[in-house]
C-alpha atoms as a PDB file:
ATOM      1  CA  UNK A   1      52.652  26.509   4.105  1.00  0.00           C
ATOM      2  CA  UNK A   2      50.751  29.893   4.973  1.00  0.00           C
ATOM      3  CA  UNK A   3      51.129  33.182   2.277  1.00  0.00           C
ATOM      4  CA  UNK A   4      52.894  35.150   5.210  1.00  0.00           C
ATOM      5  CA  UNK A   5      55.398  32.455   5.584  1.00  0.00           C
ATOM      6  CA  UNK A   6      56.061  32.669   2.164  1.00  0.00           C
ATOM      7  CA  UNK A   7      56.783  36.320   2.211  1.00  0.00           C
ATOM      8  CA  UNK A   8      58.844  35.958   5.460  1.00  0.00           C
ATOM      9  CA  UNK A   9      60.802  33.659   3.474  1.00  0.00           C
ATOM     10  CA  UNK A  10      62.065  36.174   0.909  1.00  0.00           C
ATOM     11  CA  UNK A  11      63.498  37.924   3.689  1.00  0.00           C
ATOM     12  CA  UNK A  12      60.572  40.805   3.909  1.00  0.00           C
ATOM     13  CA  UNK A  13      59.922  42.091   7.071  1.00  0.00           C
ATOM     14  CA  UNK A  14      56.196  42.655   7.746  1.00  0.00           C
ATOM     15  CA  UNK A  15      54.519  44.809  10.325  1.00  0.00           C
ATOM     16  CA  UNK A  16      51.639  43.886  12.357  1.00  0.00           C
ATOM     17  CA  UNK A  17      49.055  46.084  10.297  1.00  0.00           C
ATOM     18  CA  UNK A  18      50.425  44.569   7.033  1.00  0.00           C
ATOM     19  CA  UNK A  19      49.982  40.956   8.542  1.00  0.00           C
ATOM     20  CA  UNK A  20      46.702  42.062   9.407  1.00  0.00           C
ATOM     21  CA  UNK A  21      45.809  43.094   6.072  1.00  0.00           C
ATOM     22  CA  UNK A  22      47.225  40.013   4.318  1.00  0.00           C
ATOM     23  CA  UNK A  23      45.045  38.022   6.160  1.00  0.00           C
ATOM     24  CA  UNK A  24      42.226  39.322   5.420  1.00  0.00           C
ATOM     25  CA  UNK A  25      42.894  39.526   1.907  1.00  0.00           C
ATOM     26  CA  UNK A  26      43.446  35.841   2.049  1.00  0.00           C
ATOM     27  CA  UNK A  27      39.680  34.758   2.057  1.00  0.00           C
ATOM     28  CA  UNK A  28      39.032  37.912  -0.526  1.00  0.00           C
ATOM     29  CA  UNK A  29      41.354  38.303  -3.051  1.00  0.00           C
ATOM     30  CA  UNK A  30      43.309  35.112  -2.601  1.00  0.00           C
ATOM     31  CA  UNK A  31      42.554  31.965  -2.791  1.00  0.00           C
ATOM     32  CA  UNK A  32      44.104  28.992  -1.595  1.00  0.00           C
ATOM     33  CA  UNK A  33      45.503  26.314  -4.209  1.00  0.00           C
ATOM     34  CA  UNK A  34      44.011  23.409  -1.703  1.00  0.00           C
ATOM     35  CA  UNK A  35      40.504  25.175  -2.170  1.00  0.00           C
ATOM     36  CA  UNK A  36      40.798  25.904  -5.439  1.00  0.00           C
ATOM     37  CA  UNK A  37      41.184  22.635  -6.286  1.00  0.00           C
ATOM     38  CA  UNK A  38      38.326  21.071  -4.583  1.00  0.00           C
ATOM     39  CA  UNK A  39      35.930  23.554  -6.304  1.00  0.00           C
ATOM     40  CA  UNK A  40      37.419  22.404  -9.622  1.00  0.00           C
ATOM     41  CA  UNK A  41      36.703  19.130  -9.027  1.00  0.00           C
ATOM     42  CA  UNK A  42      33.712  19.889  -7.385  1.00  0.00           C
ATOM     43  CA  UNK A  43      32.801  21.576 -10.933  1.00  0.00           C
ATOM     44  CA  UNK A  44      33.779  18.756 -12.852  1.00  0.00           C
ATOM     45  CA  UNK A  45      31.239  16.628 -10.785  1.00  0.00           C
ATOM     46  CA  UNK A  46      28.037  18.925 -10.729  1.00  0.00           C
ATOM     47  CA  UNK A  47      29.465  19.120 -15.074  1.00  0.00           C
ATOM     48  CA  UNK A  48      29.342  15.376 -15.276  1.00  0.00           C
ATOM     49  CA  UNK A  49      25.858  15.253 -13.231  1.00  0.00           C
ATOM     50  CA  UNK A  50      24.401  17.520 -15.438  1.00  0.00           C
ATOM     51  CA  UNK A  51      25.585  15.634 -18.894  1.00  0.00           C
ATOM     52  CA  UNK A  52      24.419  12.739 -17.539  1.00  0.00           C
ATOM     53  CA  UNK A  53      20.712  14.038 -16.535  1.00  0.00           C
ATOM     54  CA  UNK A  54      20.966  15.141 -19.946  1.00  0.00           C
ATOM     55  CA  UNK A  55      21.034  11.822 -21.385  1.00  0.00           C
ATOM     56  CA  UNK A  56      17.857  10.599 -19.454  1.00  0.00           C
ATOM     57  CA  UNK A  57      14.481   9.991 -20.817  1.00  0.00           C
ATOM     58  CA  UNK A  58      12.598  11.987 -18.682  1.00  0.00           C
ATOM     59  CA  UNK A  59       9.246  11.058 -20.235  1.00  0.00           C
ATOM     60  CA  UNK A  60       9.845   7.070 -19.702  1.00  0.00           C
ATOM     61  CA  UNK A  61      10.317   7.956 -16.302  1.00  0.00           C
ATOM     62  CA  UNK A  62       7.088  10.016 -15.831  1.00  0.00           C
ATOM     63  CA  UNK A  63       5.699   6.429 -17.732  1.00  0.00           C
ATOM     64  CA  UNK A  64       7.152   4.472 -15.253  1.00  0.00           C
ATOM     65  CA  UNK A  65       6.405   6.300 -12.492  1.00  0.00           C
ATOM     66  CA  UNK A  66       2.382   6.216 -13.543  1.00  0.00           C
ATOM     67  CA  UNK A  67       2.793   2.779 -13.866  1.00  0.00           C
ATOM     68  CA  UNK A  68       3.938   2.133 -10.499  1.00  0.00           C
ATOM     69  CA  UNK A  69       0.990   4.598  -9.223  1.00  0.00           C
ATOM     70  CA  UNK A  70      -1.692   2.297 -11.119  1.00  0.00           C
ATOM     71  CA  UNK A  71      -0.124  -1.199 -10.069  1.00  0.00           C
ATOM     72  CA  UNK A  72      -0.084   0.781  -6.407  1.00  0.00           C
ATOM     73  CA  UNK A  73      -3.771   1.693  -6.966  1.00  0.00           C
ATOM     74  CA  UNK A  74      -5.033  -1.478  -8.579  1.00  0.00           C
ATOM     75  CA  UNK A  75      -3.470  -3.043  -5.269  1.00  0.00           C
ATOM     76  CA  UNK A  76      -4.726  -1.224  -2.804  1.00  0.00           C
ATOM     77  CA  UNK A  77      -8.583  -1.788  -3.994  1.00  0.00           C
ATOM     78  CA  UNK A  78      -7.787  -5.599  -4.335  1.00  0.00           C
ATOM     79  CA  UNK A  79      -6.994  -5.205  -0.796  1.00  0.00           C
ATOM     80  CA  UNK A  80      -9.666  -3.190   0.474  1.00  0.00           C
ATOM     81  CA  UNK A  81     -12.160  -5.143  -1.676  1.00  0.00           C
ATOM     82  CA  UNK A  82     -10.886  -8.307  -0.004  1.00  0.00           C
ATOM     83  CA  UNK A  83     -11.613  -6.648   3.562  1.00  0.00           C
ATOM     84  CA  UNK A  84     -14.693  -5.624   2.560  1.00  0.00           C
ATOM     85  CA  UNK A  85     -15.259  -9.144   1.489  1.00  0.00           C
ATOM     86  CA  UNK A  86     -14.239 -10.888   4.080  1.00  0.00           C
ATOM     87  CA  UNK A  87     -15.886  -8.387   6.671  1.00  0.00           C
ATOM     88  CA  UNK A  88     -19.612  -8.916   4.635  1.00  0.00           C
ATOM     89  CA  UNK A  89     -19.700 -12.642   4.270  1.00  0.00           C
ATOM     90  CA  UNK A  90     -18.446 -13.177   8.096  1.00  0.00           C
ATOM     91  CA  UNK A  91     -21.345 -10.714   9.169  1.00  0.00           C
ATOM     92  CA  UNK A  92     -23.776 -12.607   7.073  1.00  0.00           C
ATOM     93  CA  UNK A  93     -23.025 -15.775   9.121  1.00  0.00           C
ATOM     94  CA  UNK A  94     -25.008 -19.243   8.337  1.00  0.00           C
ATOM     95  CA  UNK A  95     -25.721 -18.245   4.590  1.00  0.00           C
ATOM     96  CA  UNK A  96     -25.955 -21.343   1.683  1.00  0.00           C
ATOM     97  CA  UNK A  97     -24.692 -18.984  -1.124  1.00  0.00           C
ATOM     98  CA  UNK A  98     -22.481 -15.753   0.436  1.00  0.00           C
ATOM     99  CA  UNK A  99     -21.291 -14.608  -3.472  1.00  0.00           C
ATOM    100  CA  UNK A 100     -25.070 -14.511  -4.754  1.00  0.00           C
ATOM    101  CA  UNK A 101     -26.214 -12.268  -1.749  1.00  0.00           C
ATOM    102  CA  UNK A 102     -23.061 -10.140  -1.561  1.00  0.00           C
ATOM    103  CA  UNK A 103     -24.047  -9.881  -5.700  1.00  0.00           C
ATOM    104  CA  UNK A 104     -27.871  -8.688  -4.597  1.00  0.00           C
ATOM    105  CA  UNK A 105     -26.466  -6.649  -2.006  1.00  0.00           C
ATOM    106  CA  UNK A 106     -24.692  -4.500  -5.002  1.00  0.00           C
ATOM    107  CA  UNK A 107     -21.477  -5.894  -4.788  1.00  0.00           C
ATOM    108  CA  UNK A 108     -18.181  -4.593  -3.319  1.00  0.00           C
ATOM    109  CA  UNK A 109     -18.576  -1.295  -4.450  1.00  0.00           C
ATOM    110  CA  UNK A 110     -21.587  -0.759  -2.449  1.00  0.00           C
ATOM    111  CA  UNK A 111     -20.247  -1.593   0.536  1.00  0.00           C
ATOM    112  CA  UNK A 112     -17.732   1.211   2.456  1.00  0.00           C
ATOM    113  CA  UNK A 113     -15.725   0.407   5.415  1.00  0.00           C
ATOM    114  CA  UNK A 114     -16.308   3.042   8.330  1.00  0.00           C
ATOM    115  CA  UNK A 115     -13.037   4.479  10.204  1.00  0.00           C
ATOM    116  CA  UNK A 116     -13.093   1.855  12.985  1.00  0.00           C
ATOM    117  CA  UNK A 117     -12.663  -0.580   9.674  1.00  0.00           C
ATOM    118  CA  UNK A 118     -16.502  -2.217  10.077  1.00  0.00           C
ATOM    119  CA  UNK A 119     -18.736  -1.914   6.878  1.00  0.00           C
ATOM    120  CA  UNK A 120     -21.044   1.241   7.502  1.00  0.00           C
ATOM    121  CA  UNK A 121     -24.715   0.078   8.203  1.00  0.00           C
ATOM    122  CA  UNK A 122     -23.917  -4.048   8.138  1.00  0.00           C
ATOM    123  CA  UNK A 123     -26.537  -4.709  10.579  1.00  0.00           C
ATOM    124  CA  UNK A 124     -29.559  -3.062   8.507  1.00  0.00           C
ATOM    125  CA  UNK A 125     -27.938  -4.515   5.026  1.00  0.00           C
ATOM    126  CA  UNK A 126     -27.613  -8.257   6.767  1.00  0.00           C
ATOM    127  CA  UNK A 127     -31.296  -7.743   8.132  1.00  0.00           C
ATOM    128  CA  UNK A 128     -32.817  -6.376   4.697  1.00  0.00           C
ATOM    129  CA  UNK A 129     -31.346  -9.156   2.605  1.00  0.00           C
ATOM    130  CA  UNK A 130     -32.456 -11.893   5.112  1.00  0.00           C
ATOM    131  CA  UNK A 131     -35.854 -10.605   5.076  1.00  0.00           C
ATOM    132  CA  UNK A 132     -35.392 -10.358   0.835  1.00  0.00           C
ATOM    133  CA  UNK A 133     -33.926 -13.716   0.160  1.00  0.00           C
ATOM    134  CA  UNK A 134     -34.996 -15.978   3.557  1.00  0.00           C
ATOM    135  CA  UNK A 135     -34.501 -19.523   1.356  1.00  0.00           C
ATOM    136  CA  UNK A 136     -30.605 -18.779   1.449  1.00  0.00           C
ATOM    137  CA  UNK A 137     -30.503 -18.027   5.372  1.00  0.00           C
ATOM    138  CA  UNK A 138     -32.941 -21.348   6.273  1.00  0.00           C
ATOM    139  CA  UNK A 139     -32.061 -24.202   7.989  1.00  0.00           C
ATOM    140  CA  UNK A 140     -31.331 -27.342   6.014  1.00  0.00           C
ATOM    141  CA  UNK A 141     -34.190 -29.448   7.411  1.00  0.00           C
ATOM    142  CA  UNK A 142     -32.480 -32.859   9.368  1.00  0.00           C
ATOM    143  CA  UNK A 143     -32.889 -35.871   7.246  1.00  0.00           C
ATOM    144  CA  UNK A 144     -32.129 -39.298   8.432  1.00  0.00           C
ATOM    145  CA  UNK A 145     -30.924 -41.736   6.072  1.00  0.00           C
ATOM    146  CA  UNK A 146     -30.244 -45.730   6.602  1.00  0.00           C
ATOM    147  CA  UNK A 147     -27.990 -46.254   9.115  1.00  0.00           C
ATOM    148  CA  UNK A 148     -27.148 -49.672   8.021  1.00  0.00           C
ATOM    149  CA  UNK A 149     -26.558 -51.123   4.777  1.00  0.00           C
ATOM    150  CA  UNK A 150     -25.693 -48.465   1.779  1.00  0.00           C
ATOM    151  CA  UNK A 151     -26.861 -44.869   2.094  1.00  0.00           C
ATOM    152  CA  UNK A 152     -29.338 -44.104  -0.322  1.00  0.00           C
ATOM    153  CA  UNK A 153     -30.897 -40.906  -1.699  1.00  0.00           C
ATOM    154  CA  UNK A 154     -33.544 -39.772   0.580  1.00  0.00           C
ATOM    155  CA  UNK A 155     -34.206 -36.161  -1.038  1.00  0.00           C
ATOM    156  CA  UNK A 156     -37.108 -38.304  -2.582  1.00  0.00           C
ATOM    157  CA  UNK A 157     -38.669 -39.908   0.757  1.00  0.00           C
ATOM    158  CA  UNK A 158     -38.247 -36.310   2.641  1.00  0.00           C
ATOM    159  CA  UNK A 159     -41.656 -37.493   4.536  1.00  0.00           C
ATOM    160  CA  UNK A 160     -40.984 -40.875   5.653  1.00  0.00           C
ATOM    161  CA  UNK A 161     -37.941 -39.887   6.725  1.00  0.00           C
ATOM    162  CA  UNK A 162     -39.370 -36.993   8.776  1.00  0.00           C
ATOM    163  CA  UNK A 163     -41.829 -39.273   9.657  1.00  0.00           C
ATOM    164  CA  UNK A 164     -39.578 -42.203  11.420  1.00  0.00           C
ATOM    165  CA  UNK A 165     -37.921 -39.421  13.059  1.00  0.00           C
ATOM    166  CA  UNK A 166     -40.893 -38.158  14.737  1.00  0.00           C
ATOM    167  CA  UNK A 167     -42.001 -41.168  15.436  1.00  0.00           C
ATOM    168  CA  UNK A 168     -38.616 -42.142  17.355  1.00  0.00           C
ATOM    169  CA  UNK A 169     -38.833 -38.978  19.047  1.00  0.00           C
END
């Protein structure tokens, strides 16, 4: 039910100007109970909010929060450091022992990835430790063993067994 009804209902008679003028006075000087009472509870919300913000810890969150960052951080460099790692030992191809070379090369931390997500300067790093350390980038020399009966150790008879391979060659 609308204010002017109201006053029509004591019987008043109102002209158009003083309709006019109630209305607008409405929004101003009145307020309507429906309104009112959803800003009152709206206030008893934001007063509740607030009490319970109150009650937080705010400096266990700011832990937590830097925790989160440093588990985030720790993460991310196991993640880069295992593209990195991947990235150096596929580069360096046919090598006996890929952890002792990727250790002379510096380790991870030397290495940087580029923005196409290659290791910056692979090709000259690869080269200069092959030239450094050749023994770990050789060819295992072809050694033929018995082929019947047991298989023996032949590391000691590396020149016969070179030998009977030339010779059925």
């Amino acid at each position: 039910m609308e204010v002017l009804d109201i006053i029509k209902g004591f019987g008043l008679e109102l002209t158009d100007e003083q309709e006019k003028q109630i209305k607008q006075s409405i929004g101003k000087e009145f307020v309507l109970k429906s309104d009112f009472n959803t800003k009152i509870n709206n206030l008893k919300l934001a007063e509740e909010k607030v009490k319970e913000l109150e009650k937080r810890d705010f400096s266990s969150i700011e832990k937590e929060r830097d925790d989160y960052k440093t588990k985030f951080e720790t993460l991310q460099k196991e993640k880069d450091d295992s593209v990195k790692k991947n990235k150096f030992f596929e580069a360096l191809g046919d090598c006996k022992d890929k952890e002792y070379i990727l250790f002379k090369a510096g380790g991870l931390d030397k290495l940087e990835i580029d923005d196409h997500g290659s290791i910056k300067d692979i090709e000259t790093i690869t080269s200069s430790l092959k030239e450094e350390n050749p023994m770990y980038f050789e060819r295992t020399p072809f050694v033929v063993s018995k082929t019947d009966g047991p298989n023996i150790d032949v590391s000691d008879e590396k020149q016969k067994a070179n030998e009977a391979l030339r010779n059925l060659v």
